[in-house]
C-alpha atoms as a PDB file:
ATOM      1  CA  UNK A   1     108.686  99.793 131.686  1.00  0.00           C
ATOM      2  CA  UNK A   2     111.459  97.211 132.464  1.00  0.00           C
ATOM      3  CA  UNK A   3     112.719  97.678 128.878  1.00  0.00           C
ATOM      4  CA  UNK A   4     113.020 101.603 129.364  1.00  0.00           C
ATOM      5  CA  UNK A   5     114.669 101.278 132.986  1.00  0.00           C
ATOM      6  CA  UNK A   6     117.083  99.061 131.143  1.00  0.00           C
ATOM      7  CA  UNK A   7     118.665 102.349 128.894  1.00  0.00           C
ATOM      8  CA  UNK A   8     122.180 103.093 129.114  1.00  0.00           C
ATOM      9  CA  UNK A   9     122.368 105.396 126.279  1.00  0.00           C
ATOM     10  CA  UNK A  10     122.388 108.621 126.790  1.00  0.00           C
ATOM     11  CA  UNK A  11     122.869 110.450 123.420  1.00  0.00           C
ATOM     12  CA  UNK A  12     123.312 109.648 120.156  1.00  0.00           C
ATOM     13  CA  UNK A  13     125.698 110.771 117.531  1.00  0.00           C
ATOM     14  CA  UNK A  14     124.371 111.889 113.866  1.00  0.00           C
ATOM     15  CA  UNK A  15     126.841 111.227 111.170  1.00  0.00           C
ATOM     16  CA  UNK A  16     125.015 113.855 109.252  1.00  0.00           C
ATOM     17  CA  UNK A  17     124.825 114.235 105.316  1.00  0.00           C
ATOM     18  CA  UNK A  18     128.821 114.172 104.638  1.00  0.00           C
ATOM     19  CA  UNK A  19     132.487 114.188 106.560  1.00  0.00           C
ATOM     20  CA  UNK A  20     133.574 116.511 103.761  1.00  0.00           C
ATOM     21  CA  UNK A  21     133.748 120.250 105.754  1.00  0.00           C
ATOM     22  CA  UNK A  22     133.540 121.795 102.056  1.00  0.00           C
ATOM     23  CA  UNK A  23     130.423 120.406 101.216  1.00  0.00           C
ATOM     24  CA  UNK A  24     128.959 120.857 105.170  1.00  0.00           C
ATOM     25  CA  UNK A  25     129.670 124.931 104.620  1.00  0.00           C
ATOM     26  CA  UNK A  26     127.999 124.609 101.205  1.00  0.00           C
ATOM     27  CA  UNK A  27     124.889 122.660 102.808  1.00  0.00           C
ATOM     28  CA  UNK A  28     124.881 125.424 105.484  1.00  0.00           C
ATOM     29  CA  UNK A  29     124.714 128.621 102.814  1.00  0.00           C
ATOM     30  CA  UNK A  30     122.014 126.987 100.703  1.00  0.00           C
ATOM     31  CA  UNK A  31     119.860 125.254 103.636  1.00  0.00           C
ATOM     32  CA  UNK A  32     120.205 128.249 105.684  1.00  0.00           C
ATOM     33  CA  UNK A  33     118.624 130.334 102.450  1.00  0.00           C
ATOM     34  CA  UNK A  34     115.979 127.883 102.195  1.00  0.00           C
ATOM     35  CA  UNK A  35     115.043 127.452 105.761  1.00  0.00           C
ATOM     36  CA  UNK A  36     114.323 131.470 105.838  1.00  0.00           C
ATOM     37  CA  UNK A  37     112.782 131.388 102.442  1.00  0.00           C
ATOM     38  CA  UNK A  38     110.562 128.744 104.332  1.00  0.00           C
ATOM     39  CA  UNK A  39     109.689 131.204 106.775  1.00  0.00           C
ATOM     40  CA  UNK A  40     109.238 134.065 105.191  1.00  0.00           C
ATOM     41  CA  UNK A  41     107.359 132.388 102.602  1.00  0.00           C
ATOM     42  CA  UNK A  42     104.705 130.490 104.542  1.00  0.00           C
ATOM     43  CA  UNK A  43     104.281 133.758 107.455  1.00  0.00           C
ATOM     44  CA  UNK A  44     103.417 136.127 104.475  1.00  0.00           C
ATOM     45  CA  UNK A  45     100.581 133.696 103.034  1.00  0.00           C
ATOM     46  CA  UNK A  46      99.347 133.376 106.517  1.00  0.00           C
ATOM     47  CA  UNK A  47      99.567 137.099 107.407  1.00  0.00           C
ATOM     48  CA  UNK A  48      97.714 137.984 103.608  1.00  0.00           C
ATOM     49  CA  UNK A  49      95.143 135.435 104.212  1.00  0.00           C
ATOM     50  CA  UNK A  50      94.642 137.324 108.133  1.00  0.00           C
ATOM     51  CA  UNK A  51      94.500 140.630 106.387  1.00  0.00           C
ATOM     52  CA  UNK A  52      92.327 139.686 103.527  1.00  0.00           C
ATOM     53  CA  UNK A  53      88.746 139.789 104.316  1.00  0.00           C
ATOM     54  CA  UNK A  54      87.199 137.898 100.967  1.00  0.00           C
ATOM     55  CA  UNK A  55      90.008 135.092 101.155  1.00  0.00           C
ATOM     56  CA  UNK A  56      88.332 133.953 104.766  1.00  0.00           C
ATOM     57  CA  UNK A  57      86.758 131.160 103.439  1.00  0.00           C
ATOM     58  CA  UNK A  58      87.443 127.458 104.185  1.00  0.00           C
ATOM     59  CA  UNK A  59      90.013 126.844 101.108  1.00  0.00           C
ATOM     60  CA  UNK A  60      92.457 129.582 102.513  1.00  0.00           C
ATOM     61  CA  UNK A  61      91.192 129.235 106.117  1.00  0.00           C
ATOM     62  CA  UNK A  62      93.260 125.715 105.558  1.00  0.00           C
ATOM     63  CA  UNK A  63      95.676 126.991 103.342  1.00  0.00           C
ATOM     64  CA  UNK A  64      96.598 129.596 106.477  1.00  0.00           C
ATOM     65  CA  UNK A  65      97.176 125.957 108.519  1.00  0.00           C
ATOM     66  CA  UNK A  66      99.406 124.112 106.211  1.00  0.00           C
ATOM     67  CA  UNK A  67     101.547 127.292 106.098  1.00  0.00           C
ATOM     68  CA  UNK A  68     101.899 126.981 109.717  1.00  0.00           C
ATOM     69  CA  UNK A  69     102.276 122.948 109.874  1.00  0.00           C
ATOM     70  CA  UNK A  70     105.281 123.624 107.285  1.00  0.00           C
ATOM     71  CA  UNK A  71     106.965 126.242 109.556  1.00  0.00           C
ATOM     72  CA  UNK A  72     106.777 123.756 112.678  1.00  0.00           C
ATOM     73  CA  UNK A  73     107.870 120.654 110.328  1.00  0.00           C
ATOM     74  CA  UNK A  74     110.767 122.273 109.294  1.00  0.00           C
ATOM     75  CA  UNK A  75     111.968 123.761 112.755  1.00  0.00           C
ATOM     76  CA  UNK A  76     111.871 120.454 114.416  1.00  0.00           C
ATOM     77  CA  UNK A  77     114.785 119.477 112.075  1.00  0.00           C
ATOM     78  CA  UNK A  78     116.431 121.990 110.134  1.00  0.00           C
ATOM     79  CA  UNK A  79     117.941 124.019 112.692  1.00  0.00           C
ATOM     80  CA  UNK A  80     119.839 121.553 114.636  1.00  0.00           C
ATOM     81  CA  UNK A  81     121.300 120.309 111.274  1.00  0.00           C
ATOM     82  CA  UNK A  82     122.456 123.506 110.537  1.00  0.00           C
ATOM     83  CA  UNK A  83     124.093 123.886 113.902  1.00  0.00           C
ATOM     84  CA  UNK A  84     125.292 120.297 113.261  1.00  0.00           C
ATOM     85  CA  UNK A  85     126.930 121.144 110.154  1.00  0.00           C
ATOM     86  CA  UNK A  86     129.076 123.587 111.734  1.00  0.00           C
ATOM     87  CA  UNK A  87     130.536 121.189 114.246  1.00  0.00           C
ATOM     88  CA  UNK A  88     132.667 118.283 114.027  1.00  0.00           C
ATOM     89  CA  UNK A  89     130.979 115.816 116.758  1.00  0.00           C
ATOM     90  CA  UNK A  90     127.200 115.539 115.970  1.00  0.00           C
ATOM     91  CA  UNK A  91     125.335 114.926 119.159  1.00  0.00           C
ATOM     92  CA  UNK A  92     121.407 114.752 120.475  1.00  0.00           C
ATOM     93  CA  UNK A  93     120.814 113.479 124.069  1.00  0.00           C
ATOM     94  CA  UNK A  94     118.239 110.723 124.548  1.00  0.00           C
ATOM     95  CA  UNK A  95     115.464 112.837 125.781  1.00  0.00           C
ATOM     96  CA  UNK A  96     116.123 115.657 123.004  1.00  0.00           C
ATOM     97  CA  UNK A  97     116.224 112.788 120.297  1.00  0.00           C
ATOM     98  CA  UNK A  98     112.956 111.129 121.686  1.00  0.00           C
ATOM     99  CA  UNK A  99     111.125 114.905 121.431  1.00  0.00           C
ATOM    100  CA  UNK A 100     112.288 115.699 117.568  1.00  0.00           C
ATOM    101  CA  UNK A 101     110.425 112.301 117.205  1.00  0.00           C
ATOM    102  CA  UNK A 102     107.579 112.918 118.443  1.00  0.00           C
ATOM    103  CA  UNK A 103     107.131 116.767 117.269  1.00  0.00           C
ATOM    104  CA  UNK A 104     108.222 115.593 113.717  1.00  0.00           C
ATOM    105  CA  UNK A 105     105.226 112.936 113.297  1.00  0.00           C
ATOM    106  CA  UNK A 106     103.042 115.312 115.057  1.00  0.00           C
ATOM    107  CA  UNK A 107     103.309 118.107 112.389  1.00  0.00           C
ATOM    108  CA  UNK A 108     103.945 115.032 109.151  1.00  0.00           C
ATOM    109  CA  UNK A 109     100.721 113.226 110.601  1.00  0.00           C
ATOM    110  CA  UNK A 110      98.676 116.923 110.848  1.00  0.00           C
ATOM    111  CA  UNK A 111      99.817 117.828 107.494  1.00  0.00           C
ATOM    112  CA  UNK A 112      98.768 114.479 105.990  1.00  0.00           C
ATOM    113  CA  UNK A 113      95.152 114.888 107.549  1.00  0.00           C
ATOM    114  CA  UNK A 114      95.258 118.395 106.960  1.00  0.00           C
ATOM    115  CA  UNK A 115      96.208 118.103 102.749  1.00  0.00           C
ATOM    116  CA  UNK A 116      93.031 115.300 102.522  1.00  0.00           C
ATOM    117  CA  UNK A 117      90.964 117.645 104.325  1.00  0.00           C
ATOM    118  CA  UNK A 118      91.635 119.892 101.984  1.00  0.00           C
ATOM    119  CA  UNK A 119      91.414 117.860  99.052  1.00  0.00           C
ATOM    120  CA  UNK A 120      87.930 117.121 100.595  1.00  0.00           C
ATOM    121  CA  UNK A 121      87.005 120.906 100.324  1.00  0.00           C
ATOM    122  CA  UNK A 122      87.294 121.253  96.936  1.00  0.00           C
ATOM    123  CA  UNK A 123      85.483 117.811  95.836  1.00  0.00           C
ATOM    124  CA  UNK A 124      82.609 119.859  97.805  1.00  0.00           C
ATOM    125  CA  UNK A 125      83.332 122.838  96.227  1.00  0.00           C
ATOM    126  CA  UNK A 126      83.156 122.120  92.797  1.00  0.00           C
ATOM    127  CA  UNK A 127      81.154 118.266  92.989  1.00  0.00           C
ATOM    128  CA  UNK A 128      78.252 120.249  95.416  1.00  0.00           C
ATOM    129  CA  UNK A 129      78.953 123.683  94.752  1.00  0.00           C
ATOM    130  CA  UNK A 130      74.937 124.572  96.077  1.00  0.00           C
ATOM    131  CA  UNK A 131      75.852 122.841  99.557  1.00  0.00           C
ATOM    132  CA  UNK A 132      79.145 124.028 100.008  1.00  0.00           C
ATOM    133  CA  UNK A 133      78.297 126.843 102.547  1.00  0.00           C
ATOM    134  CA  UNK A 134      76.107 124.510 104.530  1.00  0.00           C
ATOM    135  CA  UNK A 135      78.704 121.710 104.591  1.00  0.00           C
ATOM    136  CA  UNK A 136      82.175 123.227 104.829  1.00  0.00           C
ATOM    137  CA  UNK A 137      80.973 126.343 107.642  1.00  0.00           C
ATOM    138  CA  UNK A 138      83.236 127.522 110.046  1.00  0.00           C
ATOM    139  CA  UNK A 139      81.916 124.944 113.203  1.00  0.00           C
ATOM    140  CA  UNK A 140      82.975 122.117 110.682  1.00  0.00           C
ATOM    141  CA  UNK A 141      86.073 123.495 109.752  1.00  0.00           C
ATOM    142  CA  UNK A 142      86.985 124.276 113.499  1.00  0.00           C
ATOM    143  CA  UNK A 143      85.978 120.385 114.057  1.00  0.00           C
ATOM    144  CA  UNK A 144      87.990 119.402 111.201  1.00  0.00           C
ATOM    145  CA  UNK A 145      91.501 121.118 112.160  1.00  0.00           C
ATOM    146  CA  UNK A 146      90.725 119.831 115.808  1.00  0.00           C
ATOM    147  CA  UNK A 147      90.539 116.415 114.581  1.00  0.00           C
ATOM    148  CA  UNK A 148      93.523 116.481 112.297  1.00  0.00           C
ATOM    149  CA  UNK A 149      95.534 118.092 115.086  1.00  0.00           C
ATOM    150  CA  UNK A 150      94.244 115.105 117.664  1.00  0.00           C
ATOM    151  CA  UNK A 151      94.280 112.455 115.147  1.00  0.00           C
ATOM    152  CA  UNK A 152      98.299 113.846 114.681  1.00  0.00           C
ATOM    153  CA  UNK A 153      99.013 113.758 118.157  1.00  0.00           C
ATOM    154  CA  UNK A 154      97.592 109.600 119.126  1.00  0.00           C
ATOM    155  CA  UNK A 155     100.129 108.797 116.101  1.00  0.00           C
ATOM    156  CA  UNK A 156     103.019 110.670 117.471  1.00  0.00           C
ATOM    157  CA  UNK A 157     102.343 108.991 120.751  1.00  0.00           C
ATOM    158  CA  UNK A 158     102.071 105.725 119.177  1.00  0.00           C
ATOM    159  CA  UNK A 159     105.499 106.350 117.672  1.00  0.00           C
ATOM    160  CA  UNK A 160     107.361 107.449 120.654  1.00  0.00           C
ATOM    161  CA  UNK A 161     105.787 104.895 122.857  1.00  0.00           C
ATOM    162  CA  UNK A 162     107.226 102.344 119.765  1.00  0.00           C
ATOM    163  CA  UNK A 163     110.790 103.574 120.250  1.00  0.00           C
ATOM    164  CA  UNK A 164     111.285 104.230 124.144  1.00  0.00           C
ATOM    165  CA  UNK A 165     109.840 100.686 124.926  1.00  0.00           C
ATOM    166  CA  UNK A 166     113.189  99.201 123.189  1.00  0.00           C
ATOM    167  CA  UNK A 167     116.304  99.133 125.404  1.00  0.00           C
ATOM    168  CA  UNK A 168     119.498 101.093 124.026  1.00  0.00           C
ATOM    169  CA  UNK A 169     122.882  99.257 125.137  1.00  0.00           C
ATOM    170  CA  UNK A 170     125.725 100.288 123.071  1.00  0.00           C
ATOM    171  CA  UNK A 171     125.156 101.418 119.160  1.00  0.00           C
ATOM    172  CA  UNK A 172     124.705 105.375 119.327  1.00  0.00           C
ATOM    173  CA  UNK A 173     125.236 106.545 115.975  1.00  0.00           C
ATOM    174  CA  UNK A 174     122.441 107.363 113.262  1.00  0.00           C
ATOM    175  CA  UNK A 175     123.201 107.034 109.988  1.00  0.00           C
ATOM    176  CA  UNK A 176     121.271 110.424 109.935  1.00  0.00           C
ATOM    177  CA  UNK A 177     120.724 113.736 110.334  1.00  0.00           C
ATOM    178  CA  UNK A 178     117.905 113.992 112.702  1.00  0.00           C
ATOM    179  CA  UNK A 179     115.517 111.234 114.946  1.00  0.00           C
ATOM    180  CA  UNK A 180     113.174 109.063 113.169  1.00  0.00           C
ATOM    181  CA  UNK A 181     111.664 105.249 114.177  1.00  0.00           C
ATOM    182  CA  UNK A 182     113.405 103.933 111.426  1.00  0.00           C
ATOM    183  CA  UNK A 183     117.565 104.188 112.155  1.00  0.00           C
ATOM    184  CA  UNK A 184     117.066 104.938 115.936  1.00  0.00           C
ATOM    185  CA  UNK A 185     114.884 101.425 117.032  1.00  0.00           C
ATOM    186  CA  UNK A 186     117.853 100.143 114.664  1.00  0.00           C
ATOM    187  CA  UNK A 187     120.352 100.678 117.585  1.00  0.00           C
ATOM    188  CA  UNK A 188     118.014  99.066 120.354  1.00  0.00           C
ATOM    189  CA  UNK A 189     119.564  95.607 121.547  1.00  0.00           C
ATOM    190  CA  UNK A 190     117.050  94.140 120.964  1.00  0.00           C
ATOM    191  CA  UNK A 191     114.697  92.157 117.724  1.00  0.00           C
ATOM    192  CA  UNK A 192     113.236  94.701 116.205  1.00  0.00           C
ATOM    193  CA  UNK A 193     111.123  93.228 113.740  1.00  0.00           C
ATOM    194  CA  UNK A 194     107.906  93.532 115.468  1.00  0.00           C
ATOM    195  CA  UNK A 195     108.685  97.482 116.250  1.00  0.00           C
ATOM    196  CA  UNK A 196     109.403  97.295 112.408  1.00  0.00           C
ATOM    197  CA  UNK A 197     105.563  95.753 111.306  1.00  0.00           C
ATOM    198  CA  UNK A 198     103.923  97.737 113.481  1.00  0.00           C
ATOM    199  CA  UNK A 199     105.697 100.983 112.487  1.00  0.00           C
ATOM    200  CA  UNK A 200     104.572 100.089 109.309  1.00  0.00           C
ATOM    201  CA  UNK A 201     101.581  99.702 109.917  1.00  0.00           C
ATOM    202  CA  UNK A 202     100.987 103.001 111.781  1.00  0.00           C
ATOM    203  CA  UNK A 203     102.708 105.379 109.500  1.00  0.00           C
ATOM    204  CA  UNK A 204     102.965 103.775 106.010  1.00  0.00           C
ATOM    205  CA  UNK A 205      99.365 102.616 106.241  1.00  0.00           C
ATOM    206  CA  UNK A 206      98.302 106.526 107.343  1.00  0.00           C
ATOM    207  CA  UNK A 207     100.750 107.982 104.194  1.00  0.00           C
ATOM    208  CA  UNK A 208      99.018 104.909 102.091  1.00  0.00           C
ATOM    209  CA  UNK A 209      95.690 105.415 102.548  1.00  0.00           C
ATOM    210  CA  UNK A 210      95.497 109.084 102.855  1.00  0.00           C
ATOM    211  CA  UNK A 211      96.950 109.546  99.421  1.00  0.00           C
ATOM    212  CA  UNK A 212      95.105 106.876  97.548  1.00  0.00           C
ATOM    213  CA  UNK A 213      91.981 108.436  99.085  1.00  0.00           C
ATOM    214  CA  UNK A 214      93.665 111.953  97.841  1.00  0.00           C
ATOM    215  CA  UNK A 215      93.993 110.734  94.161  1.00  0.00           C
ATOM    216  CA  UNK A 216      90.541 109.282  94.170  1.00  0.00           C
ATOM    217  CA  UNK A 217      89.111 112.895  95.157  1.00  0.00           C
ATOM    218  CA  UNK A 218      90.743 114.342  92.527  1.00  0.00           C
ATOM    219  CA  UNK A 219      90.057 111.649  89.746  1.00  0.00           C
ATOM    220  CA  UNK A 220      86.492 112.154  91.235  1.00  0.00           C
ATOM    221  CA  UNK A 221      86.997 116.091  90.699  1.00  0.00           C
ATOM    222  CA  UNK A 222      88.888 115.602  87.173  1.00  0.00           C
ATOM    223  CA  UNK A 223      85.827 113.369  85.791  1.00  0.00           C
ATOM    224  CA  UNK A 224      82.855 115.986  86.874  1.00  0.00           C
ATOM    225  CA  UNK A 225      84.604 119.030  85.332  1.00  0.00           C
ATOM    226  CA  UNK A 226      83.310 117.994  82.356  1.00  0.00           C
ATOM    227  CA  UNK A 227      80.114 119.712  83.213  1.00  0.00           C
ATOM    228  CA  UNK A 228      81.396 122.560  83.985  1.00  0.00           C
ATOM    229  CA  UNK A 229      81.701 126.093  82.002  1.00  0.00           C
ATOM    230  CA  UNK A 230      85.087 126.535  80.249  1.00  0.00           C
ATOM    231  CA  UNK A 231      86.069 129.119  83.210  1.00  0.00           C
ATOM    232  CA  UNK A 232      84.793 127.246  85.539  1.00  0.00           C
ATOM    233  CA  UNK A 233      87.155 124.144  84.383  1.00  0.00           C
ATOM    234  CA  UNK A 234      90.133 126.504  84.470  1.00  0.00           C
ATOM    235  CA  UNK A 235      89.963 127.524  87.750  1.00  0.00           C
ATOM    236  CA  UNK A 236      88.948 124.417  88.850  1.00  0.00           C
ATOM    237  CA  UNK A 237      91.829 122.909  87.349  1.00  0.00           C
ATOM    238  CA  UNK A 238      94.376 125.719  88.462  1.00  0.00           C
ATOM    239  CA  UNK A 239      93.745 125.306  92.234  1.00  0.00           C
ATOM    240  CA  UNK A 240      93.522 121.739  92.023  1.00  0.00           C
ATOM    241  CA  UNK A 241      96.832 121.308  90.547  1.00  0.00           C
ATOM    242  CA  UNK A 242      98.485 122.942  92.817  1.00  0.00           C
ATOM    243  CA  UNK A 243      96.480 121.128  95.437  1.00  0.00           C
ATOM    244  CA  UNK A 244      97.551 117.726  93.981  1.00  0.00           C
ATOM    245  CA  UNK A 245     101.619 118.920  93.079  1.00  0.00           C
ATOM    246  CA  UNK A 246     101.795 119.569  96.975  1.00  0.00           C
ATOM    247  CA  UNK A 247      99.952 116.085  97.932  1.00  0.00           C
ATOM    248  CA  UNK A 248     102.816 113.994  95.559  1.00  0.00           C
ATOM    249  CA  UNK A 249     105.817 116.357  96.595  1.00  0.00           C
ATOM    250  CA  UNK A 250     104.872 115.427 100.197  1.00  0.00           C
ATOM    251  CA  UNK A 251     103.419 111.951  99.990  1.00  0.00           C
ATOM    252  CA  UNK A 252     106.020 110.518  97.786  1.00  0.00           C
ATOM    253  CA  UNK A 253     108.783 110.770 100.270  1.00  0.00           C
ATOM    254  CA  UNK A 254     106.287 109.491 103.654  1.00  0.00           C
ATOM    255  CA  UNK A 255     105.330 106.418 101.279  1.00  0.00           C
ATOM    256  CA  UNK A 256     109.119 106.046 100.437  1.00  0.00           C
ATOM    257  CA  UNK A 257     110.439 105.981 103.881  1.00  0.00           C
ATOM    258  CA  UNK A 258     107.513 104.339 105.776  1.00  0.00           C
ATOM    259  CA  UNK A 259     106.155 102.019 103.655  1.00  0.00           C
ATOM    260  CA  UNK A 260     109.455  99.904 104.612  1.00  0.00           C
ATOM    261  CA  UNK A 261     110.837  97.998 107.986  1.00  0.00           C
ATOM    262  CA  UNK A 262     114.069  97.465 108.463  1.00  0.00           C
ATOM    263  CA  UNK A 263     115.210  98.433 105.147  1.00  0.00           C
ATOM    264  CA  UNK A 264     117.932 101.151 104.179  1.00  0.00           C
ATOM    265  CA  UNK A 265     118.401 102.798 100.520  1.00  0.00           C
ATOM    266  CA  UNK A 266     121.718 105.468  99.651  1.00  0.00           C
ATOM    267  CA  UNK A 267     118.829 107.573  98.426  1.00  0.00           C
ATOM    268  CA  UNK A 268     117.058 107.964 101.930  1.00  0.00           C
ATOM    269  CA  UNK A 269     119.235 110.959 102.975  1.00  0.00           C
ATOM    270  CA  UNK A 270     118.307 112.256  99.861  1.00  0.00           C
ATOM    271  CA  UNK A 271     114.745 111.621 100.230  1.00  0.00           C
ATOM    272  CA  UNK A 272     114.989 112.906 104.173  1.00  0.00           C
ATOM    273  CA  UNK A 273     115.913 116.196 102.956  1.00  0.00           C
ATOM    274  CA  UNK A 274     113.627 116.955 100.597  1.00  0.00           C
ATOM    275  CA  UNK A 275     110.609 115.672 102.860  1.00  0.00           C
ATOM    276  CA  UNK A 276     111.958 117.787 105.936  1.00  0.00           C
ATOM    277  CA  UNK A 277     113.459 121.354 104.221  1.00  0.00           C
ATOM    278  CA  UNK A 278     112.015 121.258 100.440  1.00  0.00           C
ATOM    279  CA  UNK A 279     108.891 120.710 100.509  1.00  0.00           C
ATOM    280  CA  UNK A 280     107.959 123.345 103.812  1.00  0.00           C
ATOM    281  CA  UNK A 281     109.437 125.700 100.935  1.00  0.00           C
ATOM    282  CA  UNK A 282     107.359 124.287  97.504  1.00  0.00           C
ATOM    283  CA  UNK A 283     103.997 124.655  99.211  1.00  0.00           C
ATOM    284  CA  UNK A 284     104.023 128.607  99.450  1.00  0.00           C
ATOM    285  CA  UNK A 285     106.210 128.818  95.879  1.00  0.00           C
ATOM    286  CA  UNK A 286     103.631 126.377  94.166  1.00  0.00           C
ATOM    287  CA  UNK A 287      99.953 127.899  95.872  1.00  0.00           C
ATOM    288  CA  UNK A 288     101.537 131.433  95.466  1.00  0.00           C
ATOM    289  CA  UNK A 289     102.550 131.016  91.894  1.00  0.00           C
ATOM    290  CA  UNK A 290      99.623 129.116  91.183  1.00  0.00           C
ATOM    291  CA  UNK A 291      96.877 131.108  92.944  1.00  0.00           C
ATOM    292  CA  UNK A 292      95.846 134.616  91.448  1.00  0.00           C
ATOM    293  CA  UNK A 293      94.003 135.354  95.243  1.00  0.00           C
ATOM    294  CA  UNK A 294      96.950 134.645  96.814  1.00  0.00           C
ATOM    295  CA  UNK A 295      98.872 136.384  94.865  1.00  0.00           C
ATOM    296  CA  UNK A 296      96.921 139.258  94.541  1.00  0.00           C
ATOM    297  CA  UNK A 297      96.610 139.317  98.340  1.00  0.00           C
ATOM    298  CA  UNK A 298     100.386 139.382  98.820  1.00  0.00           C
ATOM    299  CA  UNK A 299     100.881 142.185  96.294  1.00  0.00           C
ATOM    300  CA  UNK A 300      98.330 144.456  98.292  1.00  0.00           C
ATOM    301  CA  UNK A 301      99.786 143.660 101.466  1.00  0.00           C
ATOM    302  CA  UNK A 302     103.593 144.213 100.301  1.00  0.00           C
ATOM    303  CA  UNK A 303     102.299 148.286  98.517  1.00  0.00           C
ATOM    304  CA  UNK A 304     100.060 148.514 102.848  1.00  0.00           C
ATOM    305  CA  UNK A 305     103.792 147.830 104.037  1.00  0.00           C
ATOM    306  CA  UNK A 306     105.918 149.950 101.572  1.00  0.00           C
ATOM    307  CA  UNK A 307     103.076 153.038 101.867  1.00  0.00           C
ATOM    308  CA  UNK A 308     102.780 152.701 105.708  1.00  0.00           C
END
């Protein structure tokens, strides 16, 4: 509490993605595009999957929550860069800075649970296919988004409590375009190293372990297809391809970024972007594309609109 009384800081400045005003219009057009592809995209899976009576099953009923965990990711950043990229001073105040912190682990974290959860559905599906209905049923899927969404939340916590217990002196500019542990508990005048482990520990160890446990569900998966009927392998294989492009698109950036203290790469703007704007976007493109249901759905739901 001492070390929080002792803040002087209060706001930061972002120095954002470039100085060149060219480039920050051309960022604006094309991130603008995306962010309301990202919208549209993930609302209209959501609202086919609503609409759809034979896709209410867990697979979708999941589906339908990663769609809205990408929309909530990628609000929590992407419009105050766009603002941002308009202006010439970059600003967040302290409090506004600590909250895009907190909501932006709270939605990664859920969607990390929420993609092994998933990945976990379809190792029952197609490894226990006769006691799929009894073990993936609506109370356990309820319990299941619950705990992903409370599991989430103790992390976020953890990670603002990690950052507000450092003192901020003087340094207020991130080498950034929105809050994170890493370049804000850089600025506290303070050692950080400690803050550094433990970040570590909390998020790269979560982004770690969830994915290794991902790939081993779908090596798992992979090896028992071979019992399968040639259809049945295809499908199999369809979904959980796009299942598994999803899990590296997202966990390849958290690993890259988290798996670190106190260490800064030229690529990690780079990397920032795609983990915050891109991949809310790939995850409808790639289960839509991928997914003859959901496609299907959508199609049937675009001729209700047109006809109505």
């Amino acid at each position: 509490m001492d070390a929080l009384n002792q803040t002087r800081v209060t706001e930061f400045v972002f120095l954002g993605l470039t100085d060149n005003w060219v480039l920050n219009i051309l960022f604006f057009m094309a991130f603008s595009a995306i962010y309301v592809l990202t919208l549209w995209g993930n609302i209209l899976i959501m609202v086919a999957i609503a609409f759809t009576e034979h896709l209410h099953i867990p697979m979708y009923f999941f589906l339908s929550n990663l769609s809205f965990i990408d929309i909530c990711h990628s609000s929590v950043t992407v419009p105050k860069m766009l603002k941002d990229l308009l202006l010439e001073r970059k600003t967040i105040s302290f409090e506004n800075c600590i909250a895009q912190l907190f909501f932006l682990h709270l939605f990664a974290c859920a969607e990390i649970f929420l993609l092994t959860i998933m990945a976990y559905d379809r190792y029952v599906a197609i490894c226990a296919p006769l006691h799929y209905t009894n073990v993936m049923n609506l109370r356990v899927c309820i319990q299941l988004v619950f705990a992903l969404w409370l599991g989430g939340t103790v992390h976020s916590l953890v990670q603002t409590f990690l950052t507000i217990r450092l003192p901020y002196c003087g340094p207020n500019i991130i080498d950034s375009y929105f809050c994170d542990v890493p370049p804000v508990i850089k600025l506290a005048c303070t050692d950080t190293y400690l803050t550094g482990m433990l970040m570590v520990s909390n998020s790269g160890t979560i982004s770690l372990t969830c994915f290794l446990a991902l790939v081993t569900s779908y090596t798992v998966i992979l090896v028992s297809l071979r019992k399968q009927s040639a259809e049945g392998r295809w499908k199999a294989l369809s979904t959980c391809s796009a299942h598994f492009m999803v899990v590296v698109l997202f966990f390849g950036p958290c690993i890259f970024i988290y798996t670190r203290p106190d260490t800064s790469f030229s690529l990690d703007k780079v990397v920032s972007v795609f983990y915050t704007m891109v991949t809310p976007l790939l995850n409808p493109l790639i289960y839509s594309l991928r997914n003859e249901e959901v496609k299907i759905a959508i199609k049937h739901l675009c001729q209700r609109q047109v006809f109505s």
